[in-house]
Structure formats: structure tokens, C-alpha cells
Protein backbone atom coordinates (compact mmCIF):
# COMPACT_ATOMS: atom_id res chain seq x y z
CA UNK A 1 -24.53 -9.85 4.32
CA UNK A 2 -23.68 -10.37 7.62
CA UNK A 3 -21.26 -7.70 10.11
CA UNK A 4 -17.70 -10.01 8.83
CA UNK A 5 -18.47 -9.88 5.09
CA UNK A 6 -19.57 -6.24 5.22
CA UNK A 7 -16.34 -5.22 7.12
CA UNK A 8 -14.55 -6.88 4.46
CA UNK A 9 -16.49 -6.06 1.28
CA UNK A 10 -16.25 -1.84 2.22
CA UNK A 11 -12.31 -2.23 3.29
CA UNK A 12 -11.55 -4.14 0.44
CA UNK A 13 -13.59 -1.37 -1.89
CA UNK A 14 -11.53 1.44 -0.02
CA UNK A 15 -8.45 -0.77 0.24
CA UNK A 16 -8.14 -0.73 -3.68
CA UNK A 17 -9.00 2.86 -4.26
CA UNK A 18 -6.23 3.91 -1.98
CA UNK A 19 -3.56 2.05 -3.93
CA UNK A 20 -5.05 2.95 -7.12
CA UNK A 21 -4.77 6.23 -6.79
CA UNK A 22 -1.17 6.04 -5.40
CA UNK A 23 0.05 3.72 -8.29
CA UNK A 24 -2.28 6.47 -10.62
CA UNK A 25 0.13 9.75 -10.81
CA UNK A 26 3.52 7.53 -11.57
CA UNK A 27 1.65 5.48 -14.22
CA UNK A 28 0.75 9.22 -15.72
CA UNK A 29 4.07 10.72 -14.92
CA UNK A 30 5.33 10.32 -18.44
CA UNK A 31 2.03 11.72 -19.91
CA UNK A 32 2.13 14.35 -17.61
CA UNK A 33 5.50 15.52 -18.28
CA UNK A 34 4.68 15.63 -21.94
CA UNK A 35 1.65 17.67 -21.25
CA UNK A 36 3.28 19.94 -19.26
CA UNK A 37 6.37 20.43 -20.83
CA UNK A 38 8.56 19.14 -17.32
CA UNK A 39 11.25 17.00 -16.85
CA UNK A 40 10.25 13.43 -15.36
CA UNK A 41 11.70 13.92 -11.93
CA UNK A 42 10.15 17.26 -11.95
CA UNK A 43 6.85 16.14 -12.82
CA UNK A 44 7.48 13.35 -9.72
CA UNK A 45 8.15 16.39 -7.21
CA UNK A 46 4.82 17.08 -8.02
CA UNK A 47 3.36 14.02 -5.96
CA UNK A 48 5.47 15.20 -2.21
CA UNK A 49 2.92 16.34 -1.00
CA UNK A 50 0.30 13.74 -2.05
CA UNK A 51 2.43 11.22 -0.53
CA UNK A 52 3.52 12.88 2.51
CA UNK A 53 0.29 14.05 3.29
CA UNK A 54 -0.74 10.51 2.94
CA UNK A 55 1.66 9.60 5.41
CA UNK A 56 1.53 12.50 7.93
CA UNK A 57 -2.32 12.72 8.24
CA UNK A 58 -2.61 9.05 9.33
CA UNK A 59 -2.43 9.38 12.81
CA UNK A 60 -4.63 12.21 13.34
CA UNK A 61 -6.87 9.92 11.48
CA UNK A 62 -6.44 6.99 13.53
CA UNK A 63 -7.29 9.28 16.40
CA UNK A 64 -10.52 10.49 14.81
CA UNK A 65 -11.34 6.86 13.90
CA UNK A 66 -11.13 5.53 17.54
CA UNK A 67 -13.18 8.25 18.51
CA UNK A 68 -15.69 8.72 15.99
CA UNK A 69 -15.76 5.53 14.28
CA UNK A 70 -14.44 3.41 11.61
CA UNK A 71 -17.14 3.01 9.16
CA UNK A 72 -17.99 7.10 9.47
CA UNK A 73 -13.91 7.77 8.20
CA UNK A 74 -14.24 5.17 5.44
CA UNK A 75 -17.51 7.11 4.58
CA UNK A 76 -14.82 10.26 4.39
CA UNK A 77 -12.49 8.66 2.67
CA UNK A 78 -14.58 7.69 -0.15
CA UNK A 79 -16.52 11.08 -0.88
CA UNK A 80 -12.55 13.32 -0.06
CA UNK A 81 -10.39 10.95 -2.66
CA UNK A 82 -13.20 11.27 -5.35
CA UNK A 83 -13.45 15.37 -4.84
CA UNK A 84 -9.87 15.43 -4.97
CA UNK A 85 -9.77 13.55 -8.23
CA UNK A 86 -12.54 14.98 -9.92
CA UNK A 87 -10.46 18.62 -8.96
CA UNK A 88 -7.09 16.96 -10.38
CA UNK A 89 -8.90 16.48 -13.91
CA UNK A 90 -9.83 20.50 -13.98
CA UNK A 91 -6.20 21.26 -12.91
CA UNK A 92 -3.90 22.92 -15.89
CA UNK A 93 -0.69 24.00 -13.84
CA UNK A 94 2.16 22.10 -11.75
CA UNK A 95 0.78 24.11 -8.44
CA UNK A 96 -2.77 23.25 -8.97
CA UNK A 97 -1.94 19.81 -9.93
CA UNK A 98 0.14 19.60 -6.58
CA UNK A 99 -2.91 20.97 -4.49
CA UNK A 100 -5.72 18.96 -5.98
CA UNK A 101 -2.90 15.87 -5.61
CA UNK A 102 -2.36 16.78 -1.63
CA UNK A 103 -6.07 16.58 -1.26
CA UNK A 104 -6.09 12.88 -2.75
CA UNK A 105 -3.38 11.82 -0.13
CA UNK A 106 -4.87 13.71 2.58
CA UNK A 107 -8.34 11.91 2.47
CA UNK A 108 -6.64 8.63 1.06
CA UNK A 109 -4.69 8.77 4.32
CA UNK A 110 -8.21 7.31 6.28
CA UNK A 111 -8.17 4.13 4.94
CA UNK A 112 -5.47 2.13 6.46
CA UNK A 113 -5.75 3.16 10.00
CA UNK A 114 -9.51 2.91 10.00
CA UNK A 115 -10.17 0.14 7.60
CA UNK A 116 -6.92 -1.93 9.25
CA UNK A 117 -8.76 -0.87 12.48
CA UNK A 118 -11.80 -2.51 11.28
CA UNK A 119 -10.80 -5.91 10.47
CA UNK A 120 -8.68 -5.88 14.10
CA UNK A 121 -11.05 -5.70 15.86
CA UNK A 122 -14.04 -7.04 13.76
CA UNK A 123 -12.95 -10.18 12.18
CA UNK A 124 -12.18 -13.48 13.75
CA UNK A 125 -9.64 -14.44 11.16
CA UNK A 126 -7.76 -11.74 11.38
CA UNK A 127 -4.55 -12.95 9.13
CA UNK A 128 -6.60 -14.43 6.47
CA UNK A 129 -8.89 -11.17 6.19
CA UNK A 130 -5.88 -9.37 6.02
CA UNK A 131 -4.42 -11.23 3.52
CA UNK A 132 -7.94 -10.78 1.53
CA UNK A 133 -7.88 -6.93 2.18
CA UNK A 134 -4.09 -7.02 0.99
CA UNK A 135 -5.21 -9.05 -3.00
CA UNK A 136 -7.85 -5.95 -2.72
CA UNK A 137 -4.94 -3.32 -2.00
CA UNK A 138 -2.85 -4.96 -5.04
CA UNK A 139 -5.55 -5.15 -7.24
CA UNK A 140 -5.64 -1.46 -6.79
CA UNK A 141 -2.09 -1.19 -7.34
CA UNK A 142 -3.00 -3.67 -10.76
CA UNK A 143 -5.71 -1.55 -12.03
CA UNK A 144 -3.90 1.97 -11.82
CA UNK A 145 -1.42 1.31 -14.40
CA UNK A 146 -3.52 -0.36 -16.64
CA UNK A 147 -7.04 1.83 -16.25
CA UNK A 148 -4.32 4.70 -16.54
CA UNK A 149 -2.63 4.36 -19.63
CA UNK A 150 -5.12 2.54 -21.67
CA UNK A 151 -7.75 5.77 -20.39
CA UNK A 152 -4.60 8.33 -20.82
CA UNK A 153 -4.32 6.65 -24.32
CA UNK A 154 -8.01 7.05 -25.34
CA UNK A 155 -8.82 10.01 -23.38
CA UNK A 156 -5.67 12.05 -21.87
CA UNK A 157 -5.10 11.75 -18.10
CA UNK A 158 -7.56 14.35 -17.41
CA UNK A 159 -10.54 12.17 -18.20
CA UNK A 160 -8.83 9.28 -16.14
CA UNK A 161 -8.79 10.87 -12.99
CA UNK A 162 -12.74 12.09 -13.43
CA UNK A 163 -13.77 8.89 -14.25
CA UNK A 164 -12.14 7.19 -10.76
CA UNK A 165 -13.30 10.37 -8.78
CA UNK A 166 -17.04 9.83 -9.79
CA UNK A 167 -16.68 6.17 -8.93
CA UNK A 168 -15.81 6.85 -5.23
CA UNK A 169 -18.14 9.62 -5.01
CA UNK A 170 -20.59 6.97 -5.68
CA UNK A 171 -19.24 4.49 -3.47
CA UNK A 172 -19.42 6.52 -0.82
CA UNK A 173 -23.05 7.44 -0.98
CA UNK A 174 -23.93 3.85 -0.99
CA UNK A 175 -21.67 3.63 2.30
CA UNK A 176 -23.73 6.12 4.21
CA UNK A 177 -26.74 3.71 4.00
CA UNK A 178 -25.01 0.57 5.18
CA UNK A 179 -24.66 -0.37 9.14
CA UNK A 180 -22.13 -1.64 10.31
CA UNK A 181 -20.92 -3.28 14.15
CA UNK A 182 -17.55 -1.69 15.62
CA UNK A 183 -17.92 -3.55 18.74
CA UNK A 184 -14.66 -5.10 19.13
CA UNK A 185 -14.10 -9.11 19.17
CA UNK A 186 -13.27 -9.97 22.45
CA UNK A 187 -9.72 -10.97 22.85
CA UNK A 188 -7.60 -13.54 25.19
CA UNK A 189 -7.05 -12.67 28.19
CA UNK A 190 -3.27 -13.70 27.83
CA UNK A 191 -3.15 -10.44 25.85
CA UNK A 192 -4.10 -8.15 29.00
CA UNK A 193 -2.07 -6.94 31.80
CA UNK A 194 0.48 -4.36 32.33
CA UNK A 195 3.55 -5.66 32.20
CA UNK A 196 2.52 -7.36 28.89
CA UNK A 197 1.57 -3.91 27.68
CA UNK A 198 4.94 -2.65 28.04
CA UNK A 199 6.79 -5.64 26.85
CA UNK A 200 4.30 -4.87 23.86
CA UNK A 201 5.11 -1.15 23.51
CA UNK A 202 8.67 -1.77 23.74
CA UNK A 203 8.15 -4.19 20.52
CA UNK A 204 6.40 -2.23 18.88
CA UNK A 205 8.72 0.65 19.18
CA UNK A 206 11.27 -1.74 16.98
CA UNK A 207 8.30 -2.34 14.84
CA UNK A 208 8.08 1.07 13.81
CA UNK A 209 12.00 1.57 13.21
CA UNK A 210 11.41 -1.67 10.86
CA UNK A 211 8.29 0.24 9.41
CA UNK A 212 9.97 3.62 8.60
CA UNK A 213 13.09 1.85 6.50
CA UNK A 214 10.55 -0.36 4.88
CA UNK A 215 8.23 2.68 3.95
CA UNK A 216 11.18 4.16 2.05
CA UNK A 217 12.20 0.68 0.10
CA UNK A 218 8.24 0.59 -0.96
CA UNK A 219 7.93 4.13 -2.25
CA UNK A 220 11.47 3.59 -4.34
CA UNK A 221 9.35 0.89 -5.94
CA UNK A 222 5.99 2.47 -6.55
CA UNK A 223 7.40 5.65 -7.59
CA UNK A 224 10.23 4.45 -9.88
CA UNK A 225 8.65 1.05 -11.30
CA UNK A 226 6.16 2.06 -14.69
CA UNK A 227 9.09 4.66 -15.71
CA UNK A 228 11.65 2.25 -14.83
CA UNK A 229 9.60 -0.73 -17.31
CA UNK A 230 9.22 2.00 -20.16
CA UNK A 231 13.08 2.77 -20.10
CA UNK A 232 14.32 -0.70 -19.52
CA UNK A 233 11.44 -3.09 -20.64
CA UNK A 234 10.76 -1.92 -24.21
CA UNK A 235 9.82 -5.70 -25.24
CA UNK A 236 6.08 -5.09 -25.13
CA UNK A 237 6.41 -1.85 -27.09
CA UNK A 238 8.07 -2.63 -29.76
CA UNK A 239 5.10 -5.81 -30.08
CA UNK A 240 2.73 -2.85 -30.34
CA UNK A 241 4.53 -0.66 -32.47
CA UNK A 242 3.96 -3.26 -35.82
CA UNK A 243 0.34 -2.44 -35.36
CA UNK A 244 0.89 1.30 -36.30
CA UNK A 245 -1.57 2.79 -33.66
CA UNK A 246 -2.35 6.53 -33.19
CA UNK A 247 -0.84 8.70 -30.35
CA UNK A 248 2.57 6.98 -29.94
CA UNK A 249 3.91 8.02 -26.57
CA UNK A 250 0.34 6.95 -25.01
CA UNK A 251 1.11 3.63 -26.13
CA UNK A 252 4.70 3.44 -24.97
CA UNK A 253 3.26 4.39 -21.67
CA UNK A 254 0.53 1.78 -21.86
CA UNK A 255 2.49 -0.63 -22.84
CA UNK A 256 4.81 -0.23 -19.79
CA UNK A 257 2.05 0.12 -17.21
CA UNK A 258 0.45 -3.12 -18.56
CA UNK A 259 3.86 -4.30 -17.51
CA UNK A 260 3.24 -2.75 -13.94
CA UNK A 261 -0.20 -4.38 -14.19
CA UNK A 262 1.38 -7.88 -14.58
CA UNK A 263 3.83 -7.43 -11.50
CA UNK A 264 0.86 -6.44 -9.16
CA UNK A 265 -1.41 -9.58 -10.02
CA UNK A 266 2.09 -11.84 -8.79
CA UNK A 267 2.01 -9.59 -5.40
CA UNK A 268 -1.72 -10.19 -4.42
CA UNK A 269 -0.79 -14.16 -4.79
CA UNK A 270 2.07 -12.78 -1.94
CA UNK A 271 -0.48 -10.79 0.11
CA UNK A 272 -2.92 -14.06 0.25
CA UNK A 273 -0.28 -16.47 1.12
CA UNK A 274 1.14 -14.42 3.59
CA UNK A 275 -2.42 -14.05 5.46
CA UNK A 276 -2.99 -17.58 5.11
CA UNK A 277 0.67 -18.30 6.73
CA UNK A 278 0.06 -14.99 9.53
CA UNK A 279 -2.84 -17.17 11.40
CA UNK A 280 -0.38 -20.23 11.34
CA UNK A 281 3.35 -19.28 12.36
CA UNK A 282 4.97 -16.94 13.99
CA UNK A 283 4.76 -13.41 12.96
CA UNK A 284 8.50 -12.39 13.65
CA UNK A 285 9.69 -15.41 11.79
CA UNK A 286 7.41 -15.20 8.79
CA UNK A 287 8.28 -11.65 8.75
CA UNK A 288 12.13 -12.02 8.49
CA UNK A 289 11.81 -14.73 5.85
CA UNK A 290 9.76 -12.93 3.48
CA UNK A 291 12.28 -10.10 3.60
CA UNK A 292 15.12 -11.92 3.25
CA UNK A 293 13.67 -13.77 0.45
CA UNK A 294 13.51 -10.34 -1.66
CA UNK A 295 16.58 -9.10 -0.78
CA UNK A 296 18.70 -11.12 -3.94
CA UNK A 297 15.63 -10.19 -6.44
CA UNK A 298 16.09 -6.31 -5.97
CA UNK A 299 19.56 -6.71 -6.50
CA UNK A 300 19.08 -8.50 -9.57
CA UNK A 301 17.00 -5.66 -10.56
CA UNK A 302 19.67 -3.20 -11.05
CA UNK A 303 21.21 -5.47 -13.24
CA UNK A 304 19.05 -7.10 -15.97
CA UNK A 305 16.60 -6.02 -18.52
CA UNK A 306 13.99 -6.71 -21.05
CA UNK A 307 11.63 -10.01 -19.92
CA UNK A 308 14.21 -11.02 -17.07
CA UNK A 309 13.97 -7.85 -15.59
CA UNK A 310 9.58 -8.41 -15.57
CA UNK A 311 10.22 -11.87 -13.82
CA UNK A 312 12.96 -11.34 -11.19
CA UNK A 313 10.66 -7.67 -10.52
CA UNK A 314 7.56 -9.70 -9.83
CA UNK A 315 9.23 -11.75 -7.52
CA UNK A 316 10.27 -9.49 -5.50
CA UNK A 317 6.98 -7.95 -5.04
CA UNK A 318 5.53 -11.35 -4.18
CA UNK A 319 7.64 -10.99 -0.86
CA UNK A 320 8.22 -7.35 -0.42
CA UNK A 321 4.25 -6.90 -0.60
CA UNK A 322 3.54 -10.18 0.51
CA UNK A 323 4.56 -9.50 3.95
CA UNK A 324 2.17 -6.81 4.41
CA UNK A 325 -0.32 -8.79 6.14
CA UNK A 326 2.29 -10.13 8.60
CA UNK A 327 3.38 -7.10 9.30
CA UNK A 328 -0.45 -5.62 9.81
CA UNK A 329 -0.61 -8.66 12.35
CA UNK A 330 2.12 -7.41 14.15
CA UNK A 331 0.67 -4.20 14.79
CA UNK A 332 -2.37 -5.68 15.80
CA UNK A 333 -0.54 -8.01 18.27
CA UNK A 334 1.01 -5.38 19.93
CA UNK A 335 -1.67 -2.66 20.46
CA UNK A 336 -4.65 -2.86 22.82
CA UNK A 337 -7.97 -2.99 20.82
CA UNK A 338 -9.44 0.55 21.81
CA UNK A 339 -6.30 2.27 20.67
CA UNK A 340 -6.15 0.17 17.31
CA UNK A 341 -7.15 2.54 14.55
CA UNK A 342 -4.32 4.93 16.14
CA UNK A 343 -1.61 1.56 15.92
CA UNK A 344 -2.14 1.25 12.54
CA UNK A 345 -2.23 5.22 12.08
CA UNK A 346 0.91 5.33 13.38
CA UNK A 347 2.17 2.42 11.18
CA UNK A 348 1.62 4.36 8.30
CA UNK A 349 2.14 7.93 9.24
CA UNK A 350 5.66 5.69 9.40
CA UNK A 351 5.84 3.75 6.26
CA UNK A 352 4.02 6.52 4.21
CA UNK A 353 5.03 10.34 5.53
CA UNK A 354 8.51 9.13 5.79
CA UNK A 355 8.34 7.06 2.63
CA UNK A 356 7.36 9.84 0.88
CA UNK A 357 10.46 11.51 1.09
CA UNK A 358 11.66 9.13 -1.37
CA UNK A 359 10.29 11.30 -4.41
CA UNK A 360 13.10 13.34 -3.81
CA UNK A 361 15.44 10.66 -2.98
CA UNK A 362 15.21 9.00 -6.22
CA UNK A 363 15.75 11.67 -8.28
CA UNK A 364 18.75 12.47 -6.03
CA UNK A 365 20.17 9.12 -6.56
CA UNK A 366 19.31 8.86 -10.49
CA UNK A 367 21.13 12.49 -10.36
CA UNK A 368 24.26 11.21 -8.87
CA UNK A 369 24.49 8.03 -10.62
CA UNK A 370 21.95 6.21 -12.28
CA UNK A 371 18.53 4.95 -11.67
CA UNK A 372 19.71 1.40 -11.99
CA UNK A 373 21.41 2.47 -8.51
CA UNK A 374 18.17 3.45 -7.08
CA UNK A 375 17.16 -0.35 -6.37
CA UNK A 376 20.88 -1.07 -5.18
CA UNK A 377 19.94 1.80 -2.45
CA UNK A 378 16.72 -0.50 -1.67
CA UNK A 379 18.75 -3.55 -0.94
CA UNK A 380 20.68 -1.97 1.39
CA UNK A 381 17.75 -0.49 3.25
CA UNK A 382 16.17 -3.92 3.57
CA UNK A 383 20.05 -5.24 4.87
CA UNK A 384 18.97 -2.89 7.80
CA UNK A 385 15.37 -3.82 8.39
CA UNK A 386 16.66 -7.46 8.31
CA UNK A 387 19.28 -6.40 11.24
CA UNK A 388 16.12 -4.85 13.27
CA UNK A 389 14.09 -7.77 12.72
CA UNK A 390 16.12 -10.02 14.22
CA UNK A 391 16.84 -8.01 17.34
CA UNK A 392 12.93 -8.07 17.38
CA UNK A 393 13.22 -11.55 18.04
CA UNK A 394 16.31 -11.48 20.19
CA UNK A 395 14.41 -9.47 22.95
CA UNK A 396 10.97 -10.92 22.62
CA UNK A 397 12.18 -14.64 22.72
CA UNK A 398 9.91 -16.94 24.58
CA UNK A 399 6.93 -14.79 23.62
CA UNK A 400 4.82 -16.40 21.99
CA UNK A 401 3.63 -14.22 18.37
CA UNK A 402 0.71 -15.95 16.97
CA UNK A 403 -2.28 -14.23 15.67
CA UNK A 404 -4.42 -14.73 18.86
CA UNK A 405 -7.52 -13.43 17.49
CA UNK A 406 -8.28 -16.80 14.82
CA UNK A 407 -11.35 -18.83 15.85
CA UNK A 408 -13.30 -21.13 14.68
CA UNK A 409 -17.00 -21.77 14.42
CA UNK A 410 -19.89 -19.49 14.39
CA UNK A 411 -19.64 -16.55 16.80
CA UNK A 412 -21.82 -18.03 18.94
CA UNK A 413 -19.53 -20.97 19.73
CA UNK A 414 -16.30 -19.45 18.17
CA UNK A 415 -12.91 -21.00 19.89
CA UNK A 416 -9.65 -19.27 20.20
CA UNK A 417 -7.03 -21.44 18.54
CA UNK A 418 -3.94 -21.69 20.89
């Protein structure tokens, strides 16, 4: 393999296991409350500080990626997430379940500022890698629910989370044999200069307001969305239940994270269209429309049920996830190359420490009313990212907000396309 398909083969690999493993713990949540005799929003308390932590410890990541290097955190990543999951599967409390969680977030944290990092600055097509690295991500996100109920089913959630921690444990061995080239891409020169630095910091500084709200609307989601299928989406179960299989509530379960499955294969068709469209258009335009196109679907979610409620949910993934790699491209465009890995670090200490504060917010809001209400909440949080976005564009007019770093050709001879 050459340096491009190496950088993308190891980020995609740690781009999935991330998302697995944050889709994992909600597809077991039912399972888990069952085993351990909790209420469901009690047993989702139990992921805070997984998800914080895999917020919070992304900039000091960043930092350590910058400075150490890229492909030595993705080395860390791998071998921390698979301890941490191989420890979860020996845990038999709610506190050592939360600790051997935290550890999962805290090493899971590495990936997107250092593999992000990596395709920056490594990868000529930057939107369309992205895009590739985002199917990867969703893939993750299709596989948890899935791998996790139909292993929960045949094995208990225990076994499921040693099985994926062995996995990475492996894939990261492999990784500390492979070599990989950090030096950056050179970029246009239209891209240096001071006053173009600032202009950039002060857009970025909206970029992160637009991050944090959006962070909160994607953890609602994640966290809510295979309970939300197995209370409201029973369609699928009750096709199972006429086959009379063994260990009933593992199949309800499986049944609705199959459901979950489905939704995430729609998404990665969103993540690759949106990297395809990221190294054509403008990024603050693409970026508005795909969140205004999602805006009616989560409202519509509240409202419907059964198979309507699996089809207007899948569409709004396909632009709520799908303008991830726009968004990725925006960081990139405003942050200067040997500062990347910290950019994207804080991105998601942003969209995922903040967002993670949305465990408890759910269960406040399905508390108070119902969780119906819960995606009403989202739809106004993406009314105000919507409202940010466009004063993005308001100050930045004339700019232009292409992804500067596509070429063409062999590196030798590559072109920057204008």
C-alpha cells in the first residue's frame, strides 16, 4: 500500500471502533438494566462518564498527537479501547461498569483528533477521504447494534464486549509494525498570512458554538434511538415472536437494534455524498442545507410510529450525519496544518464532552414529559445552529470556502484545483 491508502485503511479501522463502541452500551442498555436490576435511565447514567470523558480528553489528545504523532495515538487508541472492553466484560456492579466504561471513552477519545489530523494533512482529497472515513465511522455505528444484540442474545453482553476488546487489541499490534508518513501536504499559499489567520480564528470560533449545539442534538440521537425503536417500533418483534425463540427480551432487543442497524447503513450513503459534495461547493452552504434538510424529519419523529417512524428516522440521519464530513472540512479550512490534530481535538472535546451531558438531559426531559418530546428538544437545538450558520456566512462573505487541499494527479505532478 502506498502512504494515502494506509492513512485511510488504519483511520477507517479506528474510525469504526470508536463509533462501535459508542453505539455498543445503548444497544445493551435494555440488557443491562435487566441484568442489573436498574431502571433504563439509570442504567444510561452509567455511560456520563464514558461519554464525557470521550469528549473532555480530546484536546489533550490533539495536543499529544501534534507533538508525538498521529499514527503513535492511533497505536494507543487501539490497545486502551480493547483493555477497557475486555475490563467491562469482568465488571459485575454499576460502579465498576462506570469505571471500566470511562476507560473506553477516555482512550476512544484519540481517534478523531489524531485520525481527522491524519487525513488533513495527509490526503490530497481531503473531502472525499473524509467522506470514506465517515461510511467507516457509520459502519461502526451499523455494526454495534447488530453485533450487540444478536452476541447479547447468544452470549449475554459480557461476552460481547470481550469479543470487540480482543479484536482491537489485535489491531493494534499489527499497527505498531506499519510506517506511516506524517509529513504534511503542502498547502496554498492563499491559506497563509496573518490577517487570514485571524479572519480564520474568528470563524472558527462560530464553528465551535455551531459544534457544541450540534454535539448535544447527536448524543439525543445515539443515546435515545435502539430504546426509542424497541418502545415505538415493535413491527420487527412481533415478526420474530411467531418463531417462538428462546430468551425473549434478547430478542426484543435484537430485533430493535437490527432496526438501529438499518438507519446507520442510510447515514454512511449521507457521509459519502457529503464528502463527494465537500471537494465541490462551498462548505458553509453545503453545511446549512444539510441541516436544514433534517430539521422537518426530527420533528416528524416525535410524532409517528411503527415502519414510518424507521423511514422518516433514517432520513434524518442521512443529513444530520451526512454533514459530518463538511463540517470536518471546515475545521480543516480554518486551522493551520501544524496545529491540526489540536483543531479537530477541540471540535470534539465540543461536540462530545458537552454532548455528553445529554445522558442526563434525556432522562430529564422523558421525566418531565415524554420521550417523544426529547426529539422536539432536538429540533429546536438545530433552529439555533441554523441561526449560527448563517451568521457564519454573513461575516465571512466574499471568502471563498472550498476545500483547498483537492488535487489531482500523482503527487509528483499533483495540481491544486481552484
Amino acid at each position: 500500500m502506498n502512504n494515502e491508502q494506509k492513512i485511510i485503511s488504519f483511520t477507517c479501522g479506528a474510525h469504526f471502533f470508536t463509533h462501535f463502541f459508542e453505539l455498543l452500551f445503548p444497544a445493551l442498555a435494555i440488557p443491562l438494566s435487566l441484568s442489573l436490576n436498574m431502571e433504563l435511565t439509570d442504567v444510561l447514567k452509567l455511560g456520563f462518564l464514558m461519554y464525557l470523558l470521550y469528549g473532555l480528553a480530546a484536546l489533550p489528545w490533539g495536543f499529544f498527537a501534534d507533538r508525538f504523532g498521529n499514527r503513535l495515538s492511533l497505536v494507543i487508541f487501539f490497545l486502551g479501547i480493547g483493555t477497557g472492553s475486555i475490563l467491562t466484560s469482568f465488571s459485575d456492579s454499576p460502579m465498576s461498569i462506570m469505571i471500566s466504561l470511562s476507560l473506553i471513552g477516555f482512550f476512544s477519545s484519540i481517534y478523531h483528533p489524531a485520525g481527522m489530523g491524519l487525513i488533513s494533512i495527509g490526503i490530497r482529497n481531503r473531502g472525499t477521504a473524509l467522506g470514506i472515513n465517515g461510511v467507516a465511522g457509520n459502519l461502526g455505528f451499523v455494526a454495534a447494534p447488530f453485533a450487540g444484540g444478536f452476541l447479547n442474545w447468544v452470549a449475554g453482553w459480557q461476552a460481547t464486549y470481550c469479543i470487540v476488546g480482543c479484536i482491537c487489541i489485535v489491531a493494534g499490534v499489527i499497527m505498531i509494525f506499519v510506517d506511516i508518513d506524517e509529513a504534511p501536504i503542502e498547502e496554498p499559499a492563499a491559506r497563509t498570512g496573518a490577517a487570514i489567520q485571524n479572519d480564520n480564528m474568528r470563524y472558527f470560533i462560530i464553528l465551535c458554538i455551531v459544534m457544541t449545539l450540534s454535539g448535544i442534538a447527536y448524543r439525543i440521537n445515539n443515546v435515545v434511538l435502539p430504546s426509542y425503536f424497541e418502545l415505538k417500533a415493535s413491527f420487527l418483534w412481533d415478526f420474530f415472536k411467531q418463531f417462538h425463540l428462546s430468551n425473549v427480551a434478547g430478542v426484543k432487543t435484537m430485533a430493535a437494534t437490527l432496526l438501529a442497524s438499518s438507519i446507520y447503513i442510510v447515514s454512511s450513503v449521507g457521509q459519502y455524498i457529503g464528502g463527494k459534495l465537500a471537494d465541490r461547493y462551498d462548505l458553509r452552504r453545503l453545511y446549512f442545507l444539510f441541516y436544514a434538510l433534517s430539521l422537518p424529519f426530527v420533528v416528524v419523529m416525535a410524532l409517528v410510529d411503527e415502519r414510518l417512524l424507521v423511514l422518516v428516522t433514517a432520513l434524518y440521519v442521512f443529513f444530520a450525519l451526512g454533514m459530518q464530513p463538511i463540517e470536518n472540512s471546515l475545521v480543516a479550512h480554518y486551522t493551520p496544518a501544524k496545529w491540526r490534530s489540536t483543531g479537530f481535538g477541540i471540535k470534539f472535546i465540543l461536540v462530545f464532552g458537552v454532548g455528553a451531558f445529554a445522558v442526563y438531559l434525556v432522562g430529564w426531559i422523558k421525566d418531565l414529559w415524554n420521550i417523544e418530546t426529547v426529539y422536539l428538544f432536538s429540533a429546536g437545538i438545530i433552529l439555533f445552529i441554523l441561526l449560527f450558520i448563517t451568521f457564519l456566512m454573513w461575516i465571512s462573505r466574499g471568502v471563498d470556502c472550498r476545500n483547498r487541499a483537492v488535487v489531482t494527479g500523482p503527487p509528483e505532478t499533483a495540481v491544486v484545483v481552484k
